[in-house]
Protein backbone atom coordinates (compact mmCIF):
# COMPACT_ATOMS: atom_id res chain seq x y z
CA UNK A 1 122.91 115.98 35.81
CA UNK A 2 118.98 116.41 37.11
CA UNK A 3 119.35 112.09 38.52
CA UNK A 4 122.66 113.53 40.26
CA UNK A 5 121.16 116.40 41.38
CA UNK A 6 117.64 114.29 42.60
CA UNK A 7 119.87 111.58 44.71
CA UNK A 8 122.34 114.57 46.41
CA UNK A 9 119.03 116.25 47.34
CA UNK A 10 117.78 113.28 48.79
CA UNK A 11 120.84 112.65 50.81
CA UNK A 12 120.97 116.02 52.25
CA UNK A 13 117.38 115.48 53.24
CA UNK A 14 117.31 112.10 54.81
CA UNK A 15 121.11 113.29 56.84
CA UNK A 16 118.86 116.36 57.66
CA UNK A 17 115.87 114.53 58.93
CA UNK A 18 118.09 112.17 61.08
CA UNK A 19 120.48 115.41 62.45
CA UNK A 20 120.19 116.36 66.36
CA UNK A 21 118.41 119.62 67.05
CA UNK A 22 121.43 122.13 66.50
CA UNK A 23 123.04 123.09 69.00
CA UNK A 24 122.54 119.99 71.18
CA UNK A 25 124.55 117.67 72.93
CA UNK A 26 124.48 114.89 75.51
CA UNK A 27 125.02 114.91 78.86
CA UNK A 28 128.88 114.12 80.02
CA UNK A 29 127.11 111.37 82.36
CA UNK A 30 124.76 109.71 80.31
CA UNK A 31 126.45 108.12 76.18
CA UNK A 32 123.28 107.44 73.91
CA UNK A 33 122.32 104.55 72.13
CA UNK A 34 123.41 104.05 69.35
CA UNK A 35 121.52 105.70 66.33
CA UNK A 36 119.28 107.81 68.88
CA UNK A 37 119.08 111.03 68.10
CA UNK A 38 118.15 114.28 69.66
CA UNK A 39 115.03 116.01 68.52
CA UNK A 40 114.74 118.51 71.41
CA UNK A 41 117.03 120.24 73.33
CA UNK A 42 116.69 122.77 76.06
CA UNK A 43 118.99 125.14 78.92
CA UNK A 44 118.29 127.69 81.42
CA UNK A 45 120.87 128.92 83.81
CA UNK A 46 118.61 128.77 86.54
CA UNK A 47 114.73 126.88 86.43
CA UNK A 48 112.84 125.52 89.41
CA UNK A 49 111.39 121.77 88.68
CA UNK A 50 109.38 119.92 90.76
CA UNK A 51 110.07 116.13 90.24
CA UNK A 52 107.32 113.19 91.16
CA UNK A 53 107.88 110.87 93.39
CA UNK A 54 105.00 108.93 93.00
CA UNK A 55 101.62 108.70 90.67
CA UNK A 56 100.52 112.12 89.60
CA UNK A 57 96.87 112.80 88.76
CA UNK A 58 94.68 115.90 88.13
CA UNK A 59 91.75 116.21 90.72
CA UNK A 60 89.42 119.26 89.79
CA UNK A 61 91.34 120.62 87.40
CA UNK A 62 94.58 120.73 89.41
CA UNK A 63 97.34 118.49 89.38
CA UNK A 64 98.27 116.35 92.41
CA UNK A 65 101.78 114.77 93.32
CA UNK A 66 102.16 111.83 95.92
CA UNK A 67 105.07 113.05 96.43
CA UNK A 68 107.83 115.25 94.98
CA UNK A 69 110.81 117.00 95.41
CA UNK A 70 111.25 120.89 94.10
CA UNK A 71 114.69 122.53 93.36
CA UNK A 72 116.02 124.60 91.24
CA UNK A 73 119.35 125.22 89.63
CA UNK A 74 120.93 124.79 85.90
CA UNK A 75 118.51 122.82 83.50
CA UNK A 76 119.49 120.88 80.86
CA UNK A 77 116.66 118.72 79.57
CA UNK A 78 116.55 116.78 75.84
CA UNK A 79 114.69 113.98 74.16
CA UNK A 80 116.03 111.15 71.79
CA UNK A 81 113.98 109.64 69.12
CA UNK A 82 115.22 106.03 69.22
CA UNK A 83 115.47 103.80 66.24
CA UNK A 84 113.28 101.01 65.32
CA UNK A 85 115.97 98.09 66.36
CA UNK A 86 115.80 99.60 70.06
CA UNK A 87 112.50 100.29 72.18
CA UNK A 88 111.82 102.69 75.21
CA UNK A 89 112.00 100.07 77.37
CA UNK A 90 115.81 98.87 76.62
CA UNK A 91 116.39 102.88 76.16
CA UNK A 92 115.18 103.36 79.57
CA UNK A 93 117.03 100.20 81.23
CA UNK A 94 120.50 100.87 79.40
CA UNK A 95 120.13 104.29 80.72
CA UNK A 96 118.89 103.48 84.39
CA UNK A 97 121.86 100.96 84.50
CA UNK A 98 124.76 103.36 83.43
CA UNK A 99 123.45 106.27 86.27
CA UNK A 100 123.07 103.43 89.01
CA UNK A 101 126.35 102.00 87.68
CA UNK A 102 128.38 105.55 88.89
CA UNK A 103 126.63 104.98 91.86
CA UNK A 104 123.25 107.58 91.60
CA UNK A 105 120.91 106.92 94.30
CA UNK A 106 117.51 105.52 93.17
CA UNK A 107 114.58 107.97 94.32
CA UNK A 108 111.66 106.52 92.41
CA UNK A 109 111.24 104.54 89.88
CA UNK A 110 107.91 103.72 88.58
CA UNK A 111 106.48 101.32 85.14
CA UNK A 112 103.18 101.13 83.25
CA UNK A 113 99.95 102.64 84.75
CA UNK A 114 101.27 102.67 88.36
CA UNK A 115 103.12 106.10 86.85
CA UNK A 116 99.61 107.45 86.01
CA UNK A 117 98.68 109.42 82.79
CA UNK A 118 100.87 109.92 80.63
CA UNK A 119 99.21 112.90 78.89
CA UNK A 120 99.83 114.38 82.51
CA UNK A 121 103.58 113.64 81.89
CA UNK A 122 104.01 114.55 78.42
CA UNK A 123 102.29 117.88 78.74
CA UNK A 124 101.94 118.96 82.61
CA UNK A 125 105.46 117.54 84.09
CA UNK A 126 107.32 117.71 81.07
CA UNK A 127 105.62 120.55 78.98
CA UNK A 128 106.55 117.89 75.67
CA UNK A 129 103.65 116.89 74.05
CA UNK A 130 106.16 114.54 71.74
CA UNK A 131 105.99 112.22 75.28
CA UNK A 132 102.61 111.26 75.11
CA UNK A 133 101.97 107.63 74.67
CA UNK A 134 99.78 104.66 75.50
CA UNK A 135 100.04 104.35 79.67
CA UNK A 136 101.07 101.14 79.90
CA UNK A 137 104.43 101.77 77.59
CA UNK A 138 105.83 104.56 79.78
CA UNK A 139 108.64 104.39 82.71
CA UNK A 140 110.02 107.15 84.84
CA UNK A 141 112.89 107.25 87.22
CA UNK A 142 114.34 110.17 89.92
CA UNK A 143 118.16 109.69 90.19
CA UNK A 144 120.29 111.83 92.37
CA UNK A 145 123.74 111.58 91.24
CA UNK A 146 126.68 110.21 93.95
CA UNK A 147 129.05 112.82 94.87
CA UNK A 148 130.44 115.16 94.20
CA UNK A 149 127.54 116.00 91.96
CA UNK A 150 125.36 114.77 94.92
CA UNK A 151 123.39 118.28 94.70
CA UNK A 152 122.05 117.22 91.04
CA UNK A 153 119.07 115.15 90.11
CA UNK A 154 118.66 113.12 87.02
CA UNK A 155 115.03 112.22 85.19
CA UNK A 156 114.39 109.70 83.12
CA UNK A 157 110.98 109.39 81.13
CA UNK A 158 110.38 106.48 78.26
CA UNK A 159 107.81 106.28 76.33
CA UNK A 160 106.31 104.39 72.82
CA UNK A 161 103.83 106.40 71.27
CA UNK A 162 100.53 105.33 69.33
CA UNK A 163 102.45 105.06 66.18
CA UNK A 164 105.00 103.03 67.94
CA UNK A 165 108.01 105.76 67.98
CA UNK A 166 109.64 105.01 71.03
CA UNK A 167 111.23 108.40 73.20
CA UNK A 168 113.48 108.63 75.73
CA UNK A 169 113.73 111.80 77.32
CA UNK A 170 116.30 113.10 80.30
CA UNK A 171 116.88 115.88 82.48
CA UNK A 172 120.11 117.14 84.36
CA UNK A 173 119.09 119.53 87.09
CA UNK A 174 121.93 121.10 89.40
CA UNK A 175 120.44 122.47 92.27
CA UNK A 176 121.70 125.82 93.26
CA UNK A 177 121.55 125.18 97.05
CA UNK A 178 121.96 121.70 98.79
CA UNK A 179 119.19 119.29 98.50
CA UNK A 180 119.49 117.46 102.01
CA UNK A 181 118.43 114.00 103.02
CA UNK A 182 116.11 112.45 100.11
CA UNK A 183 114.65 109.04 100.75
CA UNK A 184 113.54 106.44 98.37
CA UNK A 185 110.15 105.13 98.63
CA UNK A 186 109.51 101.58 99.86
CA UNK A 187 108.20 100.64 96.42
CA UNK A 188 111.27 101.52 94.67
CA UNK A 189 113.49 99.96 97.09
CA UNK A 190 111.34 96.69 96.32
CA UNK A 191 111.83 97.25 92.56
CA UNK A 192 115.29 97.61 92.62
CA UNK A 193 115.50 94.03 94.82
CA UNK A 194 113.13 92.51 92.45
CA UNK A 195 114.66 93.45 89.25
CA UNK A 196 118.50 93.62 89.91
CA UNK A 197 118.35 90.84 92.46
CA UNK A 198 120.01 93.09 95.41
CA UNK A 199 119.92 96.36 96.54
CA UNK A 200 123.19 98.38 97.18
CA UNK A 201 122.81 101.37 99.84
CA UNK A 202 125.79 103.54 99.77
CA UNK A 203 126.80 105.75 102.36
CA UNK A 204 124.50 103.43 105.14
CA UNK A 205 126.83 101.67 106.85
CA UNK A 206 124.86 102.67 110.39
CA UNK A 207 121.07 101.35 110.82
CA UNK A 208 119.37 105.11 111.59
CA UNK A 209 115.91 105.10 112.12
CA UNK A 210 115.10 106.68 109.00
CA UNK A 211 116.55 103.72 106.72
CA UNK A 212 115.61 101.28 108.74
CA UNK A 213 111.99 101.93 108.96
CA UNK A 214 111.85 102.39 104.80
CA UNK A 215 113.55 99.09 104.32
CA UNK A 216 111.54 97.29 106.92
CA UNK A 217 108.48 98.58 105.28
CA UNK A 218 110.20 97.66 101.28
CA UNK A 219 110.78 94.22 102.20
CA UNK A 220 107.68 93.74 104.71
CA UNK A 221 105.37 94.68 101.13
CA UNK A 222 106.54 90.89 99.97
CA UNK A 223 106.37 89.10 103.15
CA UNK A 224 107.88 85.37 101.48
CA UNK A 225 111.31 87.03 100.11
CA UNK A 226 114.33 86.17 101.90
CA UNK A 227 117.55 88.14 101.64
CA UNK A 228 121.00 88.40 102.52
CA UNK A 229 122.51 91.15 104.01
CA UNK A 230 126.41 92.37 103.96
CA UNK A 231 128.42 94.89 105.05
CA UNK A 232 130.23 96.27 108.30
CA UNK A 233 126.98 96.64 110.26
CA UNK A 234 125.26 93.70 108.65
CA UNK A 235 124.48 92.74 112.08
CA UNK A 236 123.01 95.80 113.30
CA UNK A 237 121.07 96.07 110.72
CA UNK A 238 119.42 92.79 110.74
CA UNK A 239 118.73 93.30 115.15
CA UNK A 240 117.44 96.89 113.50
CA UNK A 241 114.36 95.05 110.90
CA UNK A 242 113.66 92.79 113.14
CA UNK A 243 112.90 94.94 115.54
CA UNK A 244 110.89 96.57 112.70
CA UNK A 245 108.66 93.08 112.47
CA UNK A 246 110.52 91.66 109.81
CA UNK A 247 110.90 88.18 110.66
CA UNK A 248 114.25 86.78 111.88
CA UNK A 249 113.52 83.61 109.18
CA UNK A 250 113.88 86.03 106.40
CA UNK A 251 117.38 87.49 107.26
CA UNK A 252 120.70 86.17 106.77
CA UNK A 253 123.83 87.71 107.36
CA UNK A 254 126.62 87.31 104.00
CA UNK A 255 130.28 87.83 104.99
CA UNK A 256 130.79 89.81 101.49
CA UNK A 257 132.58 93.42 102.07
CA UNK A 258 130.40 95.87 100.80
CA UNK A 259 130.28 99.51 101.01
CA UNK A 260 127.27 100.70 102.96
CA UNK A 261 124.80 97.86 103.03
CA UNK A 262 123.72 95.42 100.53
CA UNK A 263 120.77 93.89 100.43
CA UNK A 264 120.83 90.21 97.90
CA UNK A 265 117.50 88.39 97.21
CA UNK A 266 118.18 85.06 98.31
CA UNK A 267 114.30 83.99 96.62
């Protein structure tokens, strides 16, 4: 009777140790890995959060954005402890992938160091002191989602700690007014080419000035790439960069219908 009651004990303890916070759930947009499991969970009916968009620092005491972008709306914010067979980094890329795969918009997306310190993310940006890890073994990406959630943004932080638990932790926020135009930054347009091998912009079938000038300055950052470019406007566009100083050599025009423009590494 005491060995049945010492292994029913032990059960309830190890299903109670690997139970989600109560009351938790995850987001309609985003399944979990599996075996992750939520070990804090937040909501607030209305919150104002002011997202990097770049490295963040502290300078005298205060912290300093590059650049961000502050809304506020319905928060929903929770972390998963992964398992040992997956690490932040696949966490972060299976979740990245899924988001960009319903077609959310890439805002920033940074890796390693080039995010900064990520004691300033674990406690100043995300107030979770569970997040801090080494600063090389941390990613962060700004999302917006495609419409007709197009007014909510989507953070992703991953991170493996000194004791090599590996975090991933997300945020839904749905702004409460409309958040406008957003650009990327050049850097994460380059990213995105580098590591997906094209870059899909939806809803920019015209050249404007705006998009033009960020992608001639992505693509001008890595002046021996050559791409490919497709879509109804393909043309325009590529009369558009090279009037931007991006050489003629390094365009080509793909007869592939695409929605918007997209942008395929040719090397």
């Amino acid at each position: 009777m005491l060995r049945t009651t010492l292994v029913i004990g032990a059960m309830l303890l190890s299903s109670s140790l690997w139970a989600d916070v109560p009351g938790s759930q995850d987001l309609p947009i985003l399944p979990r890995l599996n075996e992750a499991k939520i070990v804090s969970y937040q909501q607030a009916a209305e919150q104002e959060r002011r997202y990097p968009q770049g490295a963040i620092s502290r300078i005298s005491g205060k912290l300093r954005y590059e650049r961000d972008v502050l809304a506020s709306g319905a928060l929903t914010r929770l972390t998963y402890e992964l398992p040992a067979s997956h690490s932040a980094d696949e966490a972060f890329a299976a979740a990245r992938t899924t988001l960009q795969e319903q077609g959310a918009h890439m805002l920033y997306w940074c890796v390693g160091r080039e995010c900064g310190s990520s004691s300033l993310w674990a406690n100043s940006v995300f107030a979770n002191a569970s997040l801090y890890g080494a600063d090389d073994q941390q990613s962060y990406a700004l999302l917006r989602l495609a419409a007709p959630q197009q007014d909510s943004l989507l953070a992703l932080y991953s991170i493996t700690r000194g004791n090599r638990r590996a975090y991933l932790h997300v945020e839904q926020l749905d702004s409460s007014s409309a958040l406008g135009q957003i650009l990327p930054t050049p850097a994460t347009l380059q990213r995105q080419l580098k590591s997906q091998g094209q870059l899909q912009l939806f809803g920019q079938a015209e050249p404007t000035a705006e998009w033009v000038a960020l992608l001639a300055r992505s693509l001008n950052s890595d002046s021996t790439q050559r791409v490919a470019l497709a879509g109804a406007k393909a043309e325009a566009w590529r009369e558009a960069l090279v009037a931007q100083r991006v050489r003629a050599s390094r365009l080509e025009l793909d007869s592939q219908d695409a929605e918007g423009l997209l942008v395929k590494l040719l090397r």
